[in-house]
Protein backbone atom coordinates (compact mmCIF):
# COMPACT_ATOMS: atom_id res chain seq x y z
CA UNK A 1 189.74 166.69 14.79
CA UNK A 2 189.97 163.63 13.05
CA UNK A 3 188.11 160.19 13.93
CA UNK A 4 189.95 157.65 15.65
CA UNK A 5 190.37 154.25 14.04
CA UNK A 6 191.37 150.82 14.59
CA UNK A 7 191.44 147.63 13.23
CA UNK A 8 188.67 144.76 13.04
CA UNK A 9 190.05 141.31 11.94
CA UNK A 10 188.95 137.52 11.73
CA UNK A 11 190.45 134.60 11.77
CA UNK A 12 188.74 131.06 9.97
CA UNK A 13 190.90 128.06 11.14
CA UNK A 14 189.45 126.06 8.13
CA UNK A 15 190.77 123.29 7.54
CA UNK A 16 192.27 122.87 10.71
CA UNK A 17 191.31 119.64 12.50
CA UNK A 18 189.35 119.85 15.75
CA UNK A 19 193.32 119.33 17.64
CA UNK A 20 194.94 122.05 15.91
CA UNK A 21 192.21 124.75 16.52
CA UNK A 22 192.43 124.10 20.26
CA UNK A 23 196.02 124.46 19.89
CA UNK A 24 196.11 127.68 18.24
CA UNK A 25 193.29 129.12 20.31
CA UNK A 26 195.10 128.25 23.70
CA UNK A 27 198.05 129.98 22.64
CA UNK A 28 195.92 132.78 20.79
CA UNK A 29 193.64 133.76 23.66
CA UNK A 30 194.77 131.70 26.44
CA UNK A 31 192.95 129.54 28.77
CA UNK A 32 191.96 128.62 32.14
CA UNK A 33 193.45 125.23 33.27
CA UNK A 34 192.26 123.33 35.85
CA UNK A 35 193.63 120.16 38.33
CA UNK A 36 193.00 118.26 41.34
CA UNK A 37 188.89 117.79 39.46
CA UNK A 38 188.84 121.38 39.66
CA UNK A 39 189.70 121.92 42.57
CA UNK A 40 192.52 124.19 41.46
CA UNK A 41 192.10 126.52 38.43
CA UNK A 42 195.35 128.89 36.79
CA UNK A 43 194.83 130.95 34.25
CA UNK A 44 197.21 130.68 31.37
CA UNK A 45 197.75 133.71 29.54
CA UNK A 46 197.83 133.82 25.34
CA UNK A 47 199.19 135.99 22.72
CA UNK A 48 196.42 138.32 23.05
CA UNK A 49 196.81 138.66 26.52
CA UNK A 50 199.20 141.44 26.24
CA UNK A 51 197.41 143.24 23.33
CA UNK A 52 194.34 145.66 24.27
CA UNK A 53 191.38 144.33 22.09
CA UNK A 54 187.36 144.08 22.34
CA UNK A 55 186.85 140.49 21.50
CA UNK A 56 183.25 140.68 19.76
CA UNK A 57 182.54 137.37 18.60
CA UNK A 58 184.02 133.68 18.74
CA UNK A 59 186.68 134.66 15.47
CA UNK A 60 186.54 138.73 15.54
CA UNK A 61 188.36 141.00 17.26
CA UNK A 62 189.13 144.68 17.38
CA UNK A 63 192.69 146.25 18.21
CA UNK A 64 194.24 149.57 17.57
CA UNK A 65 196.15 149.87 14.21
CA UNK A 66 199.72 149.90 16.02
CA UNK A 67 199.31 146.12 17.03
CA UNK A 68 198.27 144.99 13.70
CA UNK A 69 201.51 143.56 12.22
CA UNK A 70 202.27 141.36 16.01
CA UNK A 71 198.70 139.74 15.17
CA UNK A 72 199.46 139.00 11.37
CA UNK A 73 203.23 138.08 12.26
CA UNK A 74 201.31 135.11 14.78
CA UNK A 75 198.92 134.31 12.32
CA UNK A 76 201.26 133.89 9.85
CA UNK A 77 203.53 131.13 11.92
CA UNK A 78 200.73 129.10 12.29
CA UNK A 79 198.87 129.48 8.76
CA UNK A 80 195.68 130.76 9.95
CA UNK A 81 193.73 133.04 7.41
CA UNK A 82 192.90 136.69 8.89
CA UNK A 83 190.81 139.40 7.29
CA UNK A 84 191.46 143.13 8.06
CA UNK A 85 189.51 146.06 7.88
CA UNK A 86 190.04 149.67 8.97
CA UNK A 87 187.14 150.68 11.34
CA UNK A 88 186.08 154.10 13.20
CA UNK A 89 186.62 153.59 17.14
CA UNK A 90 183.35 154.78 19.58
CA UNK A 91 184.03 156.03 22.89
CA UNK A 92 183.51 152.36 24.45
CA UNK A 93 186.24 151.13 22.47
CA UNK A 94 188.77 153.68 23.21
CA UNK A 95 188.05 153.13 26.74
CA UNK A 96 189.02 149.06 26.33
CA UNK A 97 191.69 149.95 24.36
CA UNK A 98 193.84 152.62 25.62
């Protein structure tokens, strides 16, 4: 029986100003909006919504192999740097995952 893998990636917005990483991060991971003082919040769904990933820290996610080339094709568009590497899945992860 053979291990199951997936993918852990970064992104570094370097170089980016302070304007342009909010911008990519809103439509990256999404965001939670709020009006009315905050009265009212929505929440506004990103690109990641609609990919199963464990998001691990601020830049690093993992997601299963299959997704891989939708994440680099968004990177790509807006010029953001990612770094890939092929990692073993545990149990916890297939659970998020699948």
């Amino acid at each position: 029986m053979s291990l199951p893998s997936g993918i852990i990636f970064g992104i570094r917005l370097e170089g980016f100003s302070p304007v342009e990483r909010t911008r990519f991060n809103r439509k990256f991971l999404g965001y939670t909006d709020r009006s009315q003082n905050g009265k009212y919040s929505y929440s506004r769904s990103g690109f990641m919504s609609d990919i199963p990933h464990v998001h691990l820290s601020n830049s690093i996610f993992i997601i299963l192999e299959k997704d891989l080339d939708r994440v680099k094709g968004f990177c790509e568009t807006f010029g953001v740097d990612l770094f890939v590497r092929k990692v073993i899945l545990t149990a916890s992860d297939l659970e998020v995952l699948r």
